[in-house]
Protein backbone atom coordinates (compact mmCIF):
# COMPACT_ATOMS: atom_id res chain seq x y z
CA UNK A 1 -1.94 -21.91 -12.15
CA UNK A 2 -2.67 -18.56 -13.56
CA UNK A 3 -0.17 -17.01 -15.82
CA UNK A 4 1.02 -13.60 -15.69
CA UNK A 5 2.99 -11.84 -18.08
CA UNK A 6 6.37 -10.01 -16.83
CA UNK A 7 8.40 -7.58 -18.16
CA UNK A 8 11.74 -6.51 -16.67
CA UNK A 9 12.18 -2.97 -18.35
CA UNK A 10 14.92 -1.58 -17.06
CA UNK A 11 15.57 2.36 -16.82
CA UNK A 12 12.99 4.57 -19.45
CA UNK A 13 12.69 8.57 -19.24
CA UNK A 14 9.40 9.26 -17.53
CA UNK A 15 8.01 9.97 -20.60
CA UNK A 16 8.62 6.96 -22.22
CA UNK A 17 7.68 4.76 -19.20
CA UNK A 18 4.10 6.60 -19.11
CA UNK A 19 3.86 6.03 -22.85
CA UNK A 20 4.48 2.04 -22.48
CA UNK A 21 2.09 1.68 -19.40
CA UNK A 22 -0.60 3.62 -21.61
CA UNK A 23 0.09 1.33 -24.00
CA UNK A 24 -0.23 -2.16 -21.60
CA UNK A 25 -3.56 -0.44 -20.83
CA UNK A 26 -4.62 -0.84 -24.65
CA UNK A 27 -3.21 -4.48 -25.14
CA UNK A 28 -4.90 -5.91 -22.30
CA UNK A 29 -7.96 -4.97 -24.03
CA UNK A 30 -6.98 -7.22 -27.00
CA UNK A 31 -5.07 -10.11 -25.14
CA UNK A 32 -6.90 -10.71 -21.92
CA UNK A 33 -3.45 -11.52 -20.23
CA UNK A 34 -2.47 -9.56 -17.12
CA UNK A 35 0.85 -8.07 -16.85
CA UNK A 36 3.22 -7.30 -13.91
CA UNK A 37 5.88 -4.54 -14.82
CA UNK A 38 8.60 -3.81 -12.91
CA UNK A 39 11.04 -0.25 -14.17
CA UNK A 40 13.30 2.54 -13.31
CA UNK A 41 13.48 5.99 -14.18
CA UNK A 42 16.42 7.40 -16.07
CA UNK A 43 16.55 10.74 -15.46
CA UNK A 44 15.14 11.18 -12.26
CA UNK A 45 11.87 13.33 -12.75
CA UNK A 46 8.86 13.77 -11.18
CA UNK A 47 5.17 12.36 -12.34
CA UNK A 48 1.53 14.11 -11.56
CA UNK A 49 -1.63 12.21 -11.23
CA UNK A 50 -4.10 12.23 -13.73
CA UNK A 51 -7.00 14.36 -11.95
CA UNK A 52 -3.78 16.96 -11.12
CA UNK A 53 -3.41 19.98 -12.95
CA UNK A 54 0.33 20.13 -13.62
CA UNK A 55 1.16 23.93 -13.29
CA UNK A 56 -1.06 24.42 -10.07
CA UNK A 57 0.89 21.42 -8.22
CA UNK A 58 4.28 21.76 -9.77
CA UNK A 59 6.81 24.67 -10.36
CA UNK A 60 6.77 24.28 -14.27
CA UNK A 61 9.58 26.99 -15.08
CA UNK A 62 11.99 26.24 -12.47
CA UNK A 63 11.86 22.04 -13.81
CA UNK A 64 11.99 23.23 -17.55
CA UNK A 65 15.64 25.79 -16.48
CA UNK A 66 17.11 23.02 -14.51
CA UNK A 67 16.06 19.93 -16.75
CA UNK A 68 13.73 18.18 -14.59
CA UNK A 69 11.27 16.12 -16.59
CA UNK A 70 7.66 15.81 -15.59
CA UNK A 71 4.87 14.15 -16.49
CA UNK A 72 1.10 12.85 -15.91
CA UNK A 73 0.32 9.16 -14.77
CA UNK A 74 -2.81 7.64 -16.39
CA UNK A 75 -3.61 6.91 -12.63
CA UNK A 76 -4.47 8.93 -9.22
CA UNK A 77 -2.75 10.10 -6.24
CA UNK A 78 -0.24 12.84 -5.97
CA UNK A 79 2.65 14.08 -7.29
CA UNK A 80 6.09 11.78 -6.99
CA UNK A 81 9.12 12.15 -6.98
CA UNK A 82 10.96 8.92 -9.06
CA UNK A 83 14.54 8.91 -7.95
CA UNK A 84 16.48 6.22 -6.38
CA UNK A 85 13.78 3.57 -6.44
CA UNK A 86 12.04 0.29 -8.46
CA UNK A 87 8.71 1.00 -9.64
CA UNK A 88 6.12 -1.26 -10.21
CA UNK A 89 2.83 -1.33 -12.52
CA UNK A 90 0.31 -3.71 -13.21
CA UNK A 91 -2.74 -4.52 -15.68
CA UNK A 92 -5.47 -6.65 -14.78
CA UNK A 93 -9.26 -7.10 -14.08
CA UNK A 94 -11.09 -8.26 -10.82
CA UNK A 95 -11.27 -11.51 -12.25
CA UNK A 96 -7.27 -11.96 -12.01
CA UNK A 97 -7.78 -10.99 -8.64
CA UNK A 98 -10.32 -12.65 -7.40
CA UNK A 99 -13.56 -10.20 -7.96
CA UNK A 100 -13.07 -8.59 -4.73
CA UNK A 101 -16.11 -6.88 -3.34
CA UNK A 102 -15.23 -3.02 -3.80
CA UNK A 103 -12.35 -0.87 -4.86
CA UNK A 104 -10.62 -0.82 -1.53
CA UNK A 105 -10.55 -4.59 -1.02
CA UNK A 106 -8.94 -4.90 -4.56
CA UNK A 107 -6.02 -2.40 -3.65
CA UNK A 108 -5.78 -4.31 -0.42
CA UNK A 109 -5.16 -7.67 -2.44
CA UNK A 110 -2.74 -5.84 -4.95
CA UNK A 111 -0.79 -4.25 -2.47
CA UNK A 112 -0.21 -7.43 -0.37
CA UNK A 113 2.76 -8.89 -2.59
CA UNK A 114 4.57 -5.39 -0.97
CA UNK A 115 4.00 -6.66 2.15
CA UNK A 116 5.67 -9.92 1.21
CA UNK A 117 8.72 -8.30 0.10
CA UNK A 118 9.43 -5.90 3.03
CA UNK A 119 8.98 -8.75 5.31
CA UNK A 120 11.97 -10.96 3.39
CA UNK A 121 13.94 -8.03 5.21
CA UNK A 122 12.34 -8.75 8.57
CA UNK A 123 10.02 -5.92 8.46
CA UNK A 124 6.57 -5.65 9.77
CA UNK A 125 4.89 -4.26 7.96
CA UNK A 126 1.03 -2.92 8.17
CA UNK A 127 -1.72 -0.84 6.48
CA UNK A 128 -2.22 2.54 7.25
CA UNK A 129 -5.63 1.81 8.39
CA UNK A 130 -4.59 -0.72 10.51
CA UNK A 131 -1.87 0.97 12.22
CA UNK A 132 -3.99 3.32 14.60
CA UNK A 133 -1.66 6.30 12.96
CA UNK A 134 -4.47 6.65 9.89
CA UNK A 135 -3.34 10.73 9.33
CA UNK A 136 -7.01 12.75 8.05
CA UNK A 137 -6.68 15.70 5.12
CA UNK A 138 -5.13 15.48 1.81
CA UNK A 139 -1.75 16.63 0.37
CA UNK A 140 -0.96 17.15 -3.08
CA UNK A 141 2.08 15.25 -2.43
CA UNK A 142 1.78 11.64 -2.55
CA UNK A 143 4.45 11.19 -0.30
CA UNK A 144 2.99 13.71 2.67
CA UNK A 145 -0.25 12.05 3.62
CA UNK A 146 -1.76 9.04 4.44
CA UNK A 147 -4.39 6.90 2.67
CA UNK A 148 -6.28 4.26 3.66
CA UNK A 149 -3.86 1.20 2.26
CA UNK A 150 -0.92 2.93 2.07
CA UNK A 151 1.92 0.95 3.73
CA UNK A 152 3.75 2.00 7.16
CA UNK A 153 7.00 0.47 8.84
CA UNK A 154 7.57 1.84 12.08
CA UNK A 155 5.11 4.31 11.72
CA UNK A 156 6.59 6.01 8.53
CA UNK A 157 5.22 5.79 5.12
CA UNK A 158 6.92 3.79 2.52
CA UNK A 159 6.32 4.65 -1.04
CA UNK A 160 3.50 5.15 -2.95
CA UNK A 161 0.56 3.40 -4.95
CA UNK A 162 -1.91 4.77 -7.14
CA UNK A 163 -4.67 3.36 -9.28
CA UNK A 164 -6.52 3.28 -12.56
CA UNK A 165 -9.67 1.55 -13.49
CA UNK A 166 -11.47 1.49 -16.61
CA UNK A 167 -15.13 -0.56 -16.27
CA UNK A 168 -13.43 -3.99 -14.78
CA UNK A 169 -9.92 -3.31 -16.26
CA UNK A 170 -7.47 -1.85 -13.26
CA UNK A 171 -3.90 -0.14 -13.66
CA UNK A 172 -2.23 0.18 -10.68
CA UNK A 173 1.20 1.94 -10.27
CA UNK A 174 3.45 1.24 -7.64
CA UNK A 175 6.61 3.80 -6.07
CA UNK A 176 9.04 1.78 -3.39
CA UNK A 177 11.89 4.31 -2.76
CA UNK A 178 15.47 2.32 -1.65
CA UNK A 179 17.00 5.81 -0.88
CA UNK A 180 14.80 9.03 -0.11
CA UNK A 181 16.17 12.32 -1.64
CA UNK A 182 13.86 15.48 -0.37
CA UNK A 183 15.53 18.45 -1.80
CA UNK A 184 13.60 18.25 -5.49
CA UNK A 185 10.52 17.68 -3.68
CA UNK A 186 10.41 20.43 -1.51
CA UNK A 187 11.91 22.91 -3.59
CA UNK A 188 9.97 22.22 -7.15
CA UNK A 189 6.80 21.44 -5.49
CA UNK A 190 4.39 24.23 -5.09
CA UNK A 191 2.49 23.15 -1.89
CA UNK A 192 4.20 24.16 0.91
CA UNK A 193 5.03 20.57 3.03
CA UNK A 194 7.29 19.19 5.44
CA UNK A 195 8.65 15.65 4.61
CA UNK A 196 11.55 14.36 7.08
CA UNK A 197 13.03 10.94 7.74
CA UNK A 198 10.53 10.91 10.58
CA UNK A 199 7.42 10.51 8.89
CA UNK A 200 8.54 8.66 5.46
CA UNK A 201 11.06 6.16 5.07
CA UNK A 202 13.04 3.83 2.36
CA UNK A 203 14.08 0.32 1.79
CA UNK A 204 17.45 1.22 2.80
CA UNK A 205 17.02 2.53 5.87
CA UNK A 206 14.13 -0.09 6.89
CA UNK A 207 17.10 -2.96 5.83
CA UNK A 208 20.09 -0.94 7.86
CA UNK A 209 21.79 -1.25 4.81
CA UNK A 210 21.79 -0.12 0.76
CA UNK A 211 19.97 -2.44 -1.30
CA UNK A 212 20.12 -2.10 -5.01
CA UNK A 213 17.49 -1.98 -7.83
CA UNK A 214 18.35 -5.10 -8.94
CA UNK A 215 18.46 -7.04 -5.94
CA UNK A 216 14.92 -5.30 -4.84
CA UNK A 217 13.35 -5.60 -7.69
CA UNK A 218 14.01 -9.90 -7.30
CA UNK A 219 12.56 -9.88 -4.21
CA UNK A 220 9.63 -7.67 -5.75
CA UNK A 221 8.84 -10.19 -8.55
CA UNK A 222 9.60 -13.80 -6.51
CA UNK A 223 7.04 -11.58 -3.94
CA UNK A 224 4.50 -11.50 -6.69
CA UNK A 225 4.99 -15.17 -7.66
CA UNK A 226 4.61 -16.27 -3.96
CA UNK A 227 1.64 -13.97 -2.93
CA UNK A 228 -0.64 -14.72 -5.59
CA UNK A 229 0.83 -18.63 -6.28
CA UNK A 230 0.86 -17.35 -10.66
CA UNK A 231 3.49 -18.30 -12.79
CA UNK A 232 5.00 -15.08 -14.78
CA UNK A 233 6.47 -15.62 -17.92
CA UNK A 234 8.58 -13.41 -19.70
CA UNK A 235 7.93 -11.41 -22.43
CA UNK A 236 9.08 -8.14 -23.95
CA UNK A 237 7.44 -5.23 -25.60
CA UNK A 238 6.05 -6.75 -28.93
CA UNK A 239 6.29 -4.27 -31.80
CA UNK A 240 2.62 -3.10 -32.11
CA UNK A 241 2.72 -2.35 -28.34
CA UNK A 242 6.02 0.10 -28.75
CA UNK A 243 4.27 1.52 -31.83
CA UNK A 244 0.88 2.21 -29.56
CA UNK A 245 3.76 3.68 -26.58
CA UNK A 246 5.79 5.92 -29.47
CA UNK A 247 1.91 7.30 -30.21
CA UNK A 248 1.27 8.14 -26.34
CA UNK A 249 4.48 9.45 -26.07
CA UNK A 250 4.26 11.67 -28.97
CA UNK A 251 0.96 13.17 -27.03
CA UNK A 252 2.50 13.29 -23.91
CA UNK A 253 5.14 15.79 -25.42
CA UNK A 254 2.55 17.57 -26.88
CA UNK A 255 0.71 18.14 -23.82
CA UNK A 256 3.94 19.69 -22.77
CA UNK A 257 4.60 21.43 -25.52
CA UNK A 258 1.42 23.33 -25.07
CA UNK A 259 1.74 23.68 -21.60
CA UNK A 260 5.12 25.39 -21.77
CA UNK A 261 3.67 27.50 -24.60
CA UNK A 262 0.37 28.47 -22.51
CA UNK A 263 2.44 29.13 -18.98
């Protein structure tokens, strides 16, 4: 049985949860052991994708008056907002996952453990590919269109998933919103978009009732354990890895700093 390692961390400004999954990035270079994350975000705050330019997607001064953080994924996609919601990231390489034959069956594999956990609730549901409702153009709002593997339930988006890959290594991030909150999206992001209740959707509305972070993020990981048949084994942040996450973090400020400075 293949062994996974888990960690449970909690609630980490966006900052610091970029900084640590920079950091996983780095130590599975070193250890060769996959790892399956599972977070929070504490403040709320929004994150940008990597190929995004911050300050064309994202009203910069109005987030810096009103003390809204912000900051860049080391993967793709578009801009999130991380609110009421369990986030999930993983490192690996298409060995852990089977060397599947391109890019798109890999994120197909990854994202089936999601599957597994919104049908505990009795939900159905399917890829956006496979749904016949496969929306064309691009938004710069992760949230507002559709991708090829993104996940529907009755026809509305739920969450988000973005991805990483460096030669075989792969970094995948992972957004499941239990509530939905629309207000900081629409009015701190630049694009113009409309995002209702009747194209996206939450946990908590899919369930008919309010479900948790913990109790989610349960399902999430017995998901994992049950979709890919691995054993994960806990294991916190060893000391070298929150020295190489204090070192991202300190450049991740920077990057702000200088983007503040330059606006």
């Amino acid at each position: 049985m293949k062994i996974w390692r888990f960690i449970y961390s909690g609630f980490f400004h966006p900052v610091n949860n970029m900084a640590i999954d920079r950091a996983l990035i780095d130590m599975y270079r070193v250890s060769g052991i996959p790892v399956f994350r599972i977070y929070g975000w504490r403040p709320y705050g929004f994150s940008t994708g990597y190929s995004q330019k911050m300050e064309d997607v994202l009203d910069v001064p109005s987030c810096i008056r009103d003390g809204i953080p912000f900051v860049k994924r080391p993967t793709g996609g578009g801009i999130i907002f991380h609110g009421d919601e369990v986030t999930y990231s993983l490192v690996c390489s298409e060995k852990d996952i089977g060397f599947p034959p391109t890019v798109k069956d890999g994120y197909k594999i990854i994202c089936s453990f999601i599957l597994t956990a919104y049908r505990y609730y009795g939900a159905m549901p399917v890829f956006a590919i496979e749904s016949g409702q496969l929306k064309k153009g691009r938004s710069t709002l992760c949230f507002a269109s559709f991708e090829d593997y993104d996940i529907l339930i009755n026809g509305k988006k739920i969450g988000g998933n973005a991805q990483k890959r460096i030669k075989d290594i792969i970094m995948q991030h992972g957004s499941i919103p239990l509530s939905l909150n629309y207000e900081p999206v629409l009015k701190y992001v630049k694009e113009k978009v409309t995002l209702s209740s009747e194209r996206t959707t939450s946990v908590s509305e899919v369930v008919g009732r309010k479900i948790g972070f913990d109790e989610f993020a349960d399902v999430l990981k017995e998901s994992f354990i049950n979709t890919f048949g691995v054993k994960l084994e806990g294991k916190d942040l060893t000391e070298e890895e929150r020295e190489i996450a204090d070192f991202y973090e300190q450049q991740l400020l920077q990057e702000k700093d200088c983007l503040i400075r330059n606006r």
